[in-house]
Protein backbone atom coordinates (compact mmCIF):
# COMPACT_ATOMS: atom_id res chain seq x y z
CA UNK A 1 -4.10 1.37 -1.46
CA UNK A 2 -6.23 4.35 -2.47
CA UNK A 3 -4.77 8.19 -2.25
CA UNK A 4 -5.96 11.38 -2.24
CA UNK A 5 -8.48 11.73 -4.87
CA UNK A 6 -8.71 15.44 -4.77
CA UNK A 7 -4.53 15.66 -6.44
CA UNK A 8 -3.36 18.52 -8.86
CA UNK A 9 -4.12 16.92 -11.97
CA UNK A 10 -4.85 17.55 -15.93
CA UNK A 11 -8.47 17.42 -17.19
CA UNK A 12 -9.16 17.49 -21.21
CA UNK A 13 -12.68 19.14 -22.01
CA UNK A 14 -13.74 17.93 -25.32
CA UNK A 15 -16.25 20.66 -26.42
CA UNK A 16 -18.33 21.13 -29.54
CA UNK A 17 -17.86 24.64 -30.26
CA UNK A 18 -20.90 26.64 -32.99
CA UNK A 19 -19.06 29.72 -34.72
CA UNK A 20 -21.69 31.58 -35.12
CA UNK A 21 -22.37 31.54 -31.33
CA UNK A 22 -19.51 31.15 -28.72
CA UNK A 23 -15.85 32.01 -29.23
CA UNK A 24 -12.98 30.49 -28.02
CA UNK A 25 -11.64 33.59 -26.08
CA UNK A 26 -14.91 33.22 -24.48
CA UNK A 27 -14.46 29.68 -23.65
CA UNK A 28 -10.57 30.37 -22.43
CA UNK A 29 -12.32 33.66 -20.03
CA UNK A 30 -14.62 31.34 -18.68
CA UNK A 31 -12.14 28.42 -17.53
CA UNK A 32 -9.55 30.87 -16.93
CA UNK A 33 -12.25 32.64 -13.72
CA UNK A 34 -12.77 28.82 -12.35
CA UNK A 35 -9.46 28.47 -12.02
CA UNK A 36 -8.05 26.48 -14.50
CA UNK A 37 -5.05 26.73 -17.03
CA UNK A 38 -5.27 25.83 -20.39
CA UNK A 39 -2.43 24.20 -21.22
CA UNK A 40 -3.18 22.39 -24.43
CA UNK A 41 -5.34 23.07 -27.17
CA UNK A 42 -6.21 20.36 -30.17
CA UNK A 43 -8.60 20.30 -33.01
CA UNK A 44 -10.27 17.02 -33.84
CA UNK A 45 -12.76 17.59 -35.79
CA UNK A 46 -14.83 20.39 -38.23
CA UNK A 47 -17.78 21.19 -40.03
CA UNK A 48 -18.95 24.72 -41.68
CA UNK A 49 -20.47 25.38 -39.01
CA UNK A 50 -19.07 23.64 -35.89
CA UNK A 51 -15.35 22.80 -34.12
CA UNK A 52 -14.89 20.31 -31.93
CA UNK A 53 -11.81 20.97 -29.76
CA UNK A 54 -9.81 18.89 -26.96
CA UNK A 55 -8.58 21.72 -24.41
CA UNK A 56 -6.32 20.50 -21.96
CA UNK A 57 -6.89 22.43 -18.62
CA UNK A 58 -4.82 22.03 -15.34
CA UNK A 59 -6.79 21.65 -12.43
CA UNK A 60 -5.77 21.65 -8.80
CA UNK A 61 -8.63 19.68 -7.91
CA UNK A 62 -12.03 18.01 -9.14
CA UNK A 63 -14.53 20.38 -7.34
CA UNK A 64 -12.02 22.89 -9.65
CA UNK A 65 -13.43 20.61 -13.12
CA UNK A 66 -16.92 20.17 -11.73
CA UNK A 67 -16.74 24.18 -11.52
CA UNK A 68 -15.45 24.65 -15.34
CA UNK A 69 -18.03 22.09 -16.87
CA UNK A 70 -20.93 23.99 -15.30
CA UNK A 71 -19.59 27.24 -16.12
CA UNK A 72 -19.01 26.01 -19.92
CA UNK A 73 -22.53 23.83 -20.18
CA UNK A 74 -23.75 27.74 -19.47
CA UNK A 75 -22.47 29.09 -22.72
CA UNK A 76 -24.74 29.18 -25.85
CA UNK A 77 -23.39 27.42 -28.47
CA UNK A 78 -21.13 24.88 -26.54
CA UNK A 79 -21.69 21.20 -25.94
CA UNK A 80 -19.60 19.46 -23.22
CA UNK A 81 -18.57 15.83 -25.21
CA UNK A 82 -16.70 14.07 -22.79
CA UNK A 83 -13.96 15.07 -19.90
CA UNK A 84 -11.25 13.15 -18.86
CA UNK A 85 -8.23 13.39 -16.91
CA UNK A 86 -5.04 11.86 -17.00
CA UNK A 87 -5.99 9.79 -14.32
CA UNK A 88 -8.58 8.13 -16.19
CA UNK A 89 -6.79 8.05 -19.46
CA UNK A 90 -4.02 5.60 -17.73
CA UNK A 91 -6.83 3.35 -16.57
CA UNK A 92 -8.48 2.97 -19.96
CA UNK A 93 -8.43 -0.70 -20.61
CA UNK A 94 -7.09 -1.50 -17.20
CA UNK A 95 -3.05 -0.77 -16.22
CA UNK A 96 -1.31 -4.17 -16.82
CA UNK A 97 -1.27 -6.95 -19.64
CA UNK A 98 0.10 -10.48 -20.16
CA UNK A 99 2.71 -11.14 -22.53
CA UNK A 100 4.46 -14.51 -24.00
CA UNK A 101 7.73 -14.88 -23.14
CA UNK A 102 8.49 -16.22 -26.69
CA UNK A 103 6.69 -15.72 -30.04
CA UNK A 104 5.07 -18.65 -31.49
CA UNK A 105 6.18 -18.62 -35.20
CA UNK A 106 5.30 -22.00 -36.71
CA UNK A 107 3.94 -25.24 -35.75
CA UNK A 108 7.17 -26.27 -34.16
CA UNK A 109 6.87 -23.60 -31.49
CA UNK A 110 3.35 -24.48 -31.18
CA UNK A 111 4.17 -28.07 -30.24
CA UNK A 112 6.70 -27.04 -27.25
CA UNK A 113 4.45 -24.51 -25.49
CA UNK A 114 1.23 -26.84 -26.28
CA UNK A 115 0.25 -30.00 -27.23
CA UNK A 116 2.07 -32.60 -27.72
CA UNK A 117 5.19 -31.08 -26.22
CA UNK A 118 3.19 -29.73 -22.98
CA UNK A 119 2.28 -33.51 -22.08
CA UNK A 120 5.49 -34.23 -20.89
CA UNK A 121 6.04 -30.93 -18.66
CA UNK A 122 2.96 -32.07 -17.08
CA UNK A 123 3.76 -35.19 -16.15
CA UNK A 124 7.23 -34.16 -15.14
CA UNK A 125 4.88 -31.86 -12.45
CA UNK A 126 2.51 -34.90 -11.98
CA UNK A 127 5.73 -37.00 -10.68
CA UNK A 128 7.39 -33.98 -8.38
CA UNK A 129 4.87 -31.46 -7.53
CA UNK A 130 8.06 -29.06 -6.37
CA UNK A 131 9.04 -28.89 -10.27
CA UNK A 132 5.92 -26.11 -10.51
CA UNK A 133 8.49 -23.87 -9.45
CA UNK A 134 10.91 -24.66 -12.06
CA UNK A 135 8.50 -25.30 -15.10
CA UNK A 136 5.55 -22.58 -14.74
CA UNK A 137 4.85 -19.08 -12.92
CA UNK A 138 4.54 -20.28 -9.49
CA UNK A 139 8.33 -19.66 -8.56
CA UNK A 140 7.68 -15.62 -9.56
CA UNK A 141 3.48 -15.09 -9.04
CA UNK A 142 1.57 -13.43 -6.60
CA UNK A 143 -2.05 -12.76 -6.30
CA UNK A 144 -2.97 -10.03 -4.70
CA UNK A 145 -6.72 -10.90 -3.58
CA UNK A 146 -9.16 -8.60 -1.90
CA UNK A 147 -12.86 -8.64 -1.68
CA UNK A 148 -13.03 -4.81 -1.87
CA UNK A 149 -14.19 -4.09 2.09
CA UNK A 150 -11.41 -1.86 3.04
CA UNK A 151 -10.08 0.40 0.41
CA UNK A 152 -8.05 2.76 1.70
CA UNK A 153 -9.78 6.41 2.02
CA UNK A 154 -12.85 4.96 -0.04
CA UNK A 155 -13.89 1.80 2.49
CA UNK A 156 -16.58 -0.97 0.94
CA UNK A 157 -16.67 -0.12 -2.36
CA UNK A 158 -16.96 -3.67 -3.68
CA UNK A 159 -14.67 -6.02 -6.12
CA UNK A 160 -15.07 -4.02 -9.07
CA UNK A 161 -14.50 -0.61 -7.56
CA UNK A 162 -11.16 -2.35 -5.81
CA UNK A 163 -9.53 -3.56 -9.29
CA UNK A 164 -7.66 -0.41 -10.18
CA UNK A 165 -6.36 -0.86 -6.81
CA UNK A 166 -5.03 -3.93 -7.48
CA UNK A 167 -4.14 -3.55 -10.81
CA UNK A 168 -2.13 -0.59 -9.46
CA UNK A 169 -0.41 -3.18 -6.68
CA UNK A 170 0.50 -5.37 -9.65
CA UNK A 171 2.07 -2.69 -11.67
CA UNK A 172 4.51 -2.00 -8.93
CA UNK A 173 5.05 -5.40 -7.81
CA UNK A 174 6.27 -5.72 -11.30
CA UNK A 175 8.08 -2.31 -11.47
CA UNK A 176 9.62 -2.70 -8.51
CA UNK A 177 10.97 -6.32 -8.08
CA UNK A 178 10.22 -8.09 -11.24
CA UNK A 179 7.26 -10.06 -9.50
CA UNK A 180 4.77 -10.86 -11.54
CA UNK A 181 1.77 -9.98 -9.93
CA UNK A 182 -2.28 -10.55 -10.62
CA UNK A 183 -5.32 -8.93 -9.17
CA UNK A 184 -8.35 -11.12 -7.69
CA UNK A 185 -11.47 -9.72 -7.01
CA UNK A 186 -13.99 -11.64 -4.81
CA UNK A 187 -17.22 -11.36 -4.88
CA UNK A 188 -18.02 -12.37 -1.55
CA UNK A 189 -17.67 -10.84 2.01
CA UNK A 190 -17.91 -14.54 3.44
CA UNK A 191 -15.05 -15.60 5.46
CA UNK A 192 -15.25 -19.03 5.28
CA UNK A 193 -15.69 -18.94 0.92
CA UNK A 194 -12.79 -16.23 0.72
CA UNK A 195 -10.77 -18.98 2.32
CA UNK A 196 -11.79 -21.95 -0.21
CA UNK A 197 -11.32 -19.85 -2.88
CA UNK A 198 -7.75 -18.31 -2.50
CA UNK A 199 -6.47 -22.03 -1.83
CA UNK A 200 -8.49 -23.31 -4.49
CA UNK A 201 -6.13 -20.79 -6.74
CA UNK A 202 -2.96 -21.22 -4.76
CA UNK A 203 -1.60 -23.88 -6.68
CA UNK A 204 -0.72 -21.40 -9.89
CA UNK A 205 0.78 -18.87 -7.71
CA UNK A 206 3.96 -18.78 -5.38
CA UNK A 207 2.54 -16.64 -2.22
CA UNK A 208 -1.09 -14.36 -1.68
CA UNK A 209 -1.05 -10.69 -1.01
CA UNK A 210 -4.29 -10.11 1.03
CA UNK A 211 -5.10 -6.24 0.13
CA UNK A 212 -7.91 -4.19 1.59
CA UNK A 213 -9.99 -6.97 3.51
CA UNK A 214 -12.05 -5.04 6.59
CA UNK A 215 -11.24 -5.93 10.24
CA UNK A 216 -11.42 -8.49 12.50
CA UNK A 217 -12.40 -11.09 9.27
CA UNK A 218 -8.71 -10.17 7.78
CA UNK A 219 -7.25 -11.87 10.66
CA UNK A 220 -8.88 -15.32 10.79
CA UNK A 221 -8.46 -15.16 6.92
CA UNK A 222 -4.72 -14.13 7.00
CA UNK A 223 -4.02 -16.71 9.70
CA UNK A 224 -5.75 -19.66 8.40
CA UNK A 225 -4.22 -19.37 4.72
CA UNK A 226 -0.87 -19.50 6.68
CA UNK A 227 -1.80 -22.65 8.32
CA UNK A 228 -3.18 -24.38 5.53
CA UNK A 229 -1.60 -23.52 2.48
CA UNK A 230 2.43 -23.68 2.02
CA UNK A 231 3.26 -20.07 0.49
CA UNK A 232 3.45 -16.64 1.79
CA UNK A 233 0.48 -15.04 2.85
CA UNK A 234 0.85 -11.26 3.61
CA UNK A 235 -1.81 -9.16 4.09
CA UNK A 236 0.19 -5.77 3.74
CA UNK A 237 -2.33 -3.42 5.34
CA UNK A 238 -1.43 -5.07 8.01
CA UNK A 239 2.37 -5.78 8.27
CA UNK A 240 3.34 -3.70 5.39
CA UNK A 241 2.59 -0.95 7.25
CA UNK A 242 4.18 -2.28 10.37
CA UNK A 243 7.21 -3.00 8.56
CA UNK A 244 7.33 0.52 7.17
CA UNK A 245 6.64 2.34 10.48
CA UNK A 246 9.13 0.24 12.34
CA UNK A 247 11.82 1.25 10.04
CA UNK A 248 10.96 4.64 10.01
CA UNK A 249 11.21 4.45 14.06
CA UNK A 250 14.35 2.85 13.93
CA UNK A 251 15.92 6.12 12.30
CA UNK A 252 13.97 8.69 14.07
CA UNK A 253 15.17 7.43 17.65
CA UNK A 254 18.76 7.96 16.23
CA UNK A 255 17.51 11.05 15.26
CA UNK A 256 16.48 11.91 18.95
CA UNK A 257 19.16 10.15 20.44
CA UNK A 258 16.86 7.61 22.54
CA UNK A 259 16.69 3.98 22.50
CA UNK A 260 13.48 2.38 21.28
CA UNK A 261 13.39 -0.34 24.46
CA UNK A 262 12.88 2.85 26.63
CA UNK A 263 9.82 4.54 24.50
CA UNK A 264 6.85 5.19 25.69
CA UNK A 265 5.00 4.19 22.61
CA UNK A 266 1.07 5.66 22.07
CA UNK A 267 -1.01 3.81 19.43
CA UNK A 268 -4.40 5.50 18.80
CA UNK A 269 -6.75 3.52 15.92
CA UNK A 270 -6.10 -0.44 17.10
CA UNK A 271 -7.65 -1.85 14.34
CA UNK A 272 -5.70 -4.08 11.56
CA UNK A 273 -2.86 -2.14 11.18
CA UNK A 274 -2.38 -0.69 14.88
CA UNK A 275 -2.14 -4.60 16.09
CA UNK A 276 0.36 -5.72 13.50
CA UNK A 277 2.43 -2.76 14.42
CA UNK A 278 2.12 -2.98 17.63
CA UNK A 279 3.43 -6.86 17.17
CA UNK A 280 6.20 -5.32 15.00
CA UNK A 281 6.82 -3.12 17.98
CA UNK A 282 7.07 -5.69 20.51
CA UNK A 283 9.11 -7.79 18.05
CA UNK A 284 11.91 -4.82 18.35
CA UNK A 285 11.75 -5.05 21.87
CA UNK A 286 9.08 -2.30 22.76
CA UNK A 287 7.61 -2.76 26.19
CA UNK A 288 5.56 -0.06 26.93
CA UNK A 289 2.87 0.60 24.35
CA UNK A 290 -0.38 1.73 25.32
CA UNK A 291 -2.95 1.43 22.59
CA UNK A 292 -6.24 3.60 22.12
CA UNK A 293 -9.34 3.42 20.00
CA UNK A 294 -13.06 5.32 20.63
CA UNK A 295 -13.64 3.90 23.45
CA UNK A 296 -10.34 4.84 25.57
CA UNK A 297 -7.14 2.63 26.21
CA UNK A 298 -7.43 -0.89 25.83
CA UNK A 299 -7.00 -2.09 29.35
CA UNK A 300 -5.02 -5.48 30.94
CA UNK A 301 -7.58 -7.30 32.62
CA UNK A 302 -10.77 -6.43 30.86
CA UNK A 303 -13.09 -8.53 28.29
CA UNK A 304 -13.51 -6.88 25.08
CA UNK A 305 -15.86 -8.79 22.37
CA UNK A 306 -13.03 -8.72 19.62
CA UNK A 307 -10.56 -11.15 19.74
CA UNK A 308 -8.06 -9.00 18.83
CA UNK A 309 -8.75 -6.54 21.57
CA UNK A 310 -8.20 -8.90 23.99
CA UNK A 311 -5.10 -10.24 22.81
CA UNK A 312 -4.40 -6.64 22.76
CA UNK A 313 -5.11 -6.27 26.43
CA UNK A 314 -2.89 -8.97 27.71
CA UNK A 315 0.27 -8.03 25.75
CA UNK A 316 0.43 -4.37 26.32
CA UNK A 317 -0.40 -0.85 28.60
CA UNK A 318 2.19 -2.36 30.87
CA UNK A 319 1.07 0.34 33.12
CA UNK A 320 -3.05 0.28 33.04
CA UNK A 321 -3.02 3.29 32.06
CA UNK A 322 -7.12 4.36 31.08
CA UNK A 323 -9.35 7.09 29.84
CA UNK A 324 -9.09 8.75 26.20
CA UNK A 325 -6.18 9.50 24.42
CA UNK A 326 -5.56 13.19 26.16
CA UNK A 327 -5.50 10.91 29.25
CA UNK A 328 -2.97 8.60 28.28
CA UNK A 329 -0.57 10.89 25.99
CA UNK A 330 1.25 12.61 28.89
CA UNK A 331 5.33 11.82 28.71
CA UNK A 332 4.87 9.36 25.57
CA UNK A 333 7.54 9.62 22.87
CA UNK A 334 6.12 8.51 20.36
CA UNK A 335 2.84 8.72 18.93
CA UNK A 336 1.74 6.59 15.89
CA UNK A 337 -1.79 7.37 14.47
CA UNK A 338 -3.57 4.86 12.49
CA UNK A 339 -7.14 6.14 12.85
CA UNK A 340 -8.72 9.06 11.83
CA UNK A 341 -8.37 12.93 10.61
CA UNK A 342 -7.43 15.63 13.46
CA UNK A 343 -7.77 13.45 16.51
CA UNK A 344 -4.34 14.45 18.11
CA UNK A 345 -4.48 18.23 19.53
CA UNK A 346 -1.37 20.40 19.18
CA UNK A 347 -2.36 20.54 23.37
CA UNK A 348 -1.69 16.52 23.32
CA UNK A 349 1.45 16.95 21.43
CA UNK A 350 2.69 19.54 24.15
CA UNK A 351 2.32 17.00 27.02
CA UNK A 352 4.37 14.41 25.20
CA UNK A 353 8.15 13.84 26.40
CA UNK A 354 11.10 16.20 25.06
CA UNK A 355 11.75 15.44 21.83
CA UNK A 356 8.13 13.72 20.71
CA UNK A 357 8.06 11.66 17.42
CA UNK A 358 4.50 12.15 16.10
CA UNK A 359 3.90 9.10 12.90
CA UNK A 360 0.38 10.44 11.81
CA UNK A 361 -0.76 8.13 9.41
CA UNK A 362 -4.30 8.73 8.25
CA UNK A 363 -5.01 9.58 4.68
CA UNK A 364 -5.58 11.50 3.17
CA UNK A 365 -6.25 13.65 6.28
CA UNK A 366 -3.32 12.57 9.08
CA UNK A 367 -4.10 13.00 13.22
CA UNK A 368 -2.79 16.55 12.70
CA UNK A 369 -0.90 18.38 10.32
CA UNK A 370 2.76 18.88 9.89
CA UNK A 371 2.14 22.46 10.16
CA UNK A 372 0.35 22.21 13.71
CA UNK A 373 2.99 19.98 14.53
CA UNK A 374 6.03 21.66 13.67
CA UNK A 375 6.84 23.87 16.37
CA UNK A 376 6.33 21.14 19.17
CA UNK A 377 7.37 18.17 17.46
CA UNK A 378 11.11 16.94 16.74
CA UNK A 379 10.32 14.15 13.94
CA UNK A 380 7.21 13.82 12.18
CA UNK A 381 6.04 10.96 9.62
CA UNK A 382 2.67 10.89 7.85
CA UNK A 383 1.45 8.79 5.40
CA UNK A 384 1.26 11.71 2.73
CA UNK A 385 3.49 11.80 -0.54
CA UNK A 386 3.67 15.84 -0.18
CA UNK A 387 5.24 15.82 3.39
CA UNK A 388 8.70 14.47 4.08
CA UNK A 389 9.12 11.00 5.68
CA UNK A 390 6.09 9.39 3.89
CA UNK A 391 5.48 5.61 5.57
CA UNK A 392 4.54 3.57 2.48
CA UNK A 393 4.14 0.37 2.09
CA UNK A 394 5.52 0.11 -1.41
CA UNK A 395 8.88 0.37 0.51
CA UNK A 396 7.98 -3.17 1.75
CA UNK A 397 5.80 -5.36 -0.07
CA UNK A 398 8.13 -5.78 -3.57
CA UNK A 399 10.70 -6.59 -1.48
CA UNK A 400 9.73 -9.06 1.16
CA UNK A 401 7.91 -10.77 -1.60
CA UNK A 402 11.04 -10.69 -3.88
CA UNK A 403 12.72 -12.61 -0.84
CA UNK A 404 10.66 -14.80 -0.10
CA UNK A 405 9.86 -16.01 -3.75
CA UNK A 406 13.78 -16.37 -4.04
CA UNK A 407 14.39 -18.41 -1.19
CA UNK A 408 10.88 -20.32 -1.90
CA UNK A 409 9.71 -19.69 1.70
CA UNK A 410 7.18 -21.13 3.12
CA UNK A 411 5.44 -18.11 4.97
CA UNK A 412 6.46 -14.66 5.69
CA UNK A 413 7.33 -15.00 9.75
CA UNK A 414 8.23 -11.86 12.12
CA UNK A 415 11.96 -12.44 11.51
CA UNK A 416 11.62 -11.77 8.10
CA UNK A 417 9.77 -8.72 8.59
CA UNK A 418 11.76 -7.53 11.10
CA UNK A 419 15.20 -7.84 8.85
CA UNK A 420 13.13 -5.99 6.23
CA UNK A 421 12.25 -3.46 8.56
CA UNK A 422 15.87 -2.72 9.45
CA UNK A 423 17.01 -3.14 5.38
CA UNK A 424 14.70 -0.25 4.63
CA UNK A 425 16.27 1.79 7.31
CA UNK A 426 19.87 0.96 6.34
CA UNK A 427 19.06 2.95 3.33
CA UNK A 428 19.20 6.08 5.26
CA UNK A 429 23.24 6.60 5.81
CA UNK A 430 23.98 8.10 9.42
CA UNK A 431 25.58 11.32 7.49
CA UNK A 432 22.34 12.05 5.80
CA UNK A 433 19.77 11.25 8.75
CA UNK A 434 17.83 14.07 10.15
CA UNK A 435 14.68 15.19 11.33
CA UNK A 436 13.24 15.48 7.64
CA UNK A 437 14.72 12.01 6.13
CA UNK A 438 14.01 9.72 8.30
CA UNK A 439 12.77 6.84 5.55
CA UNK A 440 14.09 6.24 1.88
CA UNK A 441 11.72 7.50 -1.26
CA UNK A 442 9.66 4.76 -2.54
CA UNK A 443 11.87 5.35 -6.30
CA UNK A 444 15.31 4.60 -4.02
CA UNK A 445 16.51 1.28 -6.47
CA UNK A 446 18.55 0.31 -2.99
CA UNK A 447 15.60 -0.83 -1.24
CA UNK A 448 14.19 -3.97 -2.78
CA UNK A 449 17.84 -5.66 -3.26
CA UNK A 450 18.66 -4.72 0.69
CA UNK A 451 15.17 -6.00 1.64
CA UNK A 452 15.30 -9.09 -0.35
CA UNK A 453 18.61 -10.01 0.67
CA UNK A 454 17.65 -9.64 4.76
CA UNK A 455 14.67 -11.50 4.17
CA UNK A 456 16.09 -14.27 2.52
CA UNK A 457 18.99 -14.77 4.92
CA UNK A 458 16.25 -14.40 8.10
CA UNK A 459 14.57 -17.16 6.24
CA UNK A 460 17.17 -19.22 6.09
CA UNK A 461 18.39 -18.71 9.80
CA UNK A 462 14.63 -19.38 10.58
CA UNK A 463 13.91 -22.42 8.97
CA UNK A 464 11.21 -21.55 6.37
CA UNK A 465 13.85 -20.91 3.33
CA UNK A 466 13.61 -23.93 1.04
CA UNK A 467 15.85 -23.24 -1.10
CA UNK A 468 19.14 -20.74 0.30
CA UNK A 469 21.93 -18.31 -1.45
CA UNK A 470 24.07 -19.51 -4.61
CA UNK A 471 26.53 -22.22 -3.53
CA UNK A 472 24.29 -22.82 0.47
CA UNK A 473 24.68 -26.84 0.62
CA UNK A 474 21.37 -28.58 0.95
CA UNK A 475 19.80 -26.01 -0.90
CA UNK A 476 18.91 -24.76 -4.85
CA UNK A 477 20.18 -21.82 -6.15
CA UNK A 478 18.27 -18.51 -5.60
């Protein structure tokens, strides 16, 4: 997942400065009327005649830098080197790294880890394929695999382009949960070959993160690695998201004292993520969700090319309710936006039920802005870091994953992502619920353990757990 790219952020202008011709209060006037702050200043280098200086310069965005590079490129007597920002400087060399578990200090060592000791862990895996999980990384592994079509904000930007993604996913896979997590980059936009390829990996890891894959292909690929391979296969755009929202909804019905059978539920942008949360919806018991995309309300009882659509059509708008989203928004109580920037109309808003709970969830730019909102709106979500009740999916993914590596599931079903759902809202205690903390913060150390342990035990009572809780009969230890 990609954010904002235009974030407050450091920049550090390394300049070649001639004496003779610039000075540095000249150089600090002319950064200082773009708008930047120097915040830093380094030498790093001299001659009799030269200086070459790293200036550190806060920035609150990059048209802000592009602005102080021109303006300094202008100056006789000063030579732009390089600028970076920190950003970029975390990303040098790429975000994560392997490391041994042990050191290998003489030949002794060497022969456990290699050969001839290896020999025998391999054939102990030869003999009972299931001792992987005891004897190499598949018990705590996840690839997170994407072939770059649907970065978040940023759209095809191809395999490369997608790796700091990734990488970043890793990181907090890691952070978070202790998973040990690796980033796959395809380069293909072939169905069919992403499909041969992420089983032909499978064996080394112990479940597949599907990341940023476009829609409808995510959905045949996401469903036919759960049929054919034996591990978790999540593709969190989809039902990391769901999970997220759903929990969120959980606590802002509380909030508005309504129950979430009796909702009218609006869900405008039915594309990967609207289905799966409109599944996640149903799965709580929602009944009347009417879904909309460019073309108006998905119908019951009309043919749409995309698969999905139809399924769409046949499981919800309970009603038939058609036209555009103006049309349909009257006396809903909840509006979740998955599509686009400024599509919901503070008029909209006002023809929603008393009470409306508005989840807009485009980045970086959401359906409309907490500021529009505010006067007509009783709980609102968005999927923005600087806004309260932010619906991220890092609240999910480390988690589930954690629980379902434990408990050596089989696949991640609706049960389990339904007990994380309500795990990540029985973060928020009633005494502290309100209309402004509705969700945890992503850096709340409660979440993963209460997610992990609800997944687990809804694997378990669902049959995909093969291996249960310390002291379960019939089962390994988790």
């Amino acid at each position: 997942m990609a954010g904002n790219t235009g974030a407050s952020t450091s920049v550090i202008l390394r300049l070649e400065m001639h004496k003779e011709l610039v000075t540095f209060g000249q150089i600090a006037t002319a950064i200082g009327d773009r708008g930047g702050d120097i915040v830093a200043i380094d030498v790093s280098g001299a001659t009799k005649t030269t200086t070459i200086r790293d200036i550190t310069v806060h920035v609150s965005d990059s048209g802000m830098t592009d602005a102080i590079v021109d303006k300094l490129r202008s100056l006789p007597g000063v030579k732009v080197i390089n600028v970076s920002d920190q950003t970029f400087l975390v990303h040098l060399g790429g975000k994560i790294e392997m490391n041994p578990k042990m050191p290998i200090k003489n030949r002794d060592d060497l022969s456990r880890v290699y050969t001839p000791g290896v020999a025998r862990v391999c054939m102990a895996i030869h003999d009972d394929p299931s001792k992987a999980y005891q004897l190499t990384i598949k018990r705590n592994t996840v690839a997170v695999v994407s072939d770059g079509t649907a970065v978040l904000g940023l759209g095809n930007i191809g395999p490369e382009a997608a790796m700091p993604v990734m990488e970043g996913k890793a990181m907090l896979f890691k952070q978070m949960a202790g998973v040990d997590a690796f980033p796959i980059c395809l380069d293909t936009q072939d169905t069919e070959e992403i499909i041969r390829t992420v089983k032909a990996i499978a064996p080394a890891f112990g479940g597949i993160n599907l990341e940023d894959i476009s829609s409808p292909r995510c959905f045949e690929i996401e469903q036919r690695l759960i049929e054919e391979l034996d591990i978790p296969v999540f593709h969190d755009d989809q039902h990391g998201t769901a999970v997220v929202l759903l929990a969120g909804l959980l606590n802002a019905v509380k909030v508005v004292r309504k129950r979430l059978e009796d909702c009218k539920v609006v869900v405008c942008g039915i594309g990967a993520a609207g289905i799966a949360c409109t599944k996640m919806l149903l799965a709580a018991g929602v009944t009347n969700i009417v879904g909309v995309d460019r073309a108006g309300a998905i119908v019951r009882g009309e043919t749409y090319a995309n698969e999905a659509w139809q399924w769409y059509a046949e499981h919800t708008n309970p009603h038939g309710l058609r036209g555009k989203l103006s049309d349909v928004i009257e006396g809903a109580d909840v509006f979740i936006g998955l599509s686009g920037p400024k599509v919901l109309s503070v008029e909209d808003v006002k023809r929603m039920a008393a009470d409306p709970i508005v989840f807009a969830m485009a980045n970086p730019t959401p359906e409309i802005t907490p500021e529009e909102a505010e006067p007509y709106v009783r709980v609102m979500a968005t999927g923005r870091s600087d806004y309260p009740n932010q619906i991220n999916n890092v609240l999910c993914f480390p988690g589930i994953f954690r629980g379902a590596l434990d408990c050596r599931a089989s696949r991640i079903n609706e049960a389990m992502k339904l007990a994380a759902a309500k795990a990540i809202a029985s973060v928020v205690r009633e005494d502290e619920l309100n209309e402004y903390y509705i969700i945890p913060s992503v850096f709340n150390h409660n979440v993963v353990e209460l997610v992990r342990e609800a997944v687990i035990q809804a694997a378990i009572d669902s049959g995909v757990a093969r291996r249960g809780r310390r002291g379960d009969k019939g089962h390994g230890e988790v």
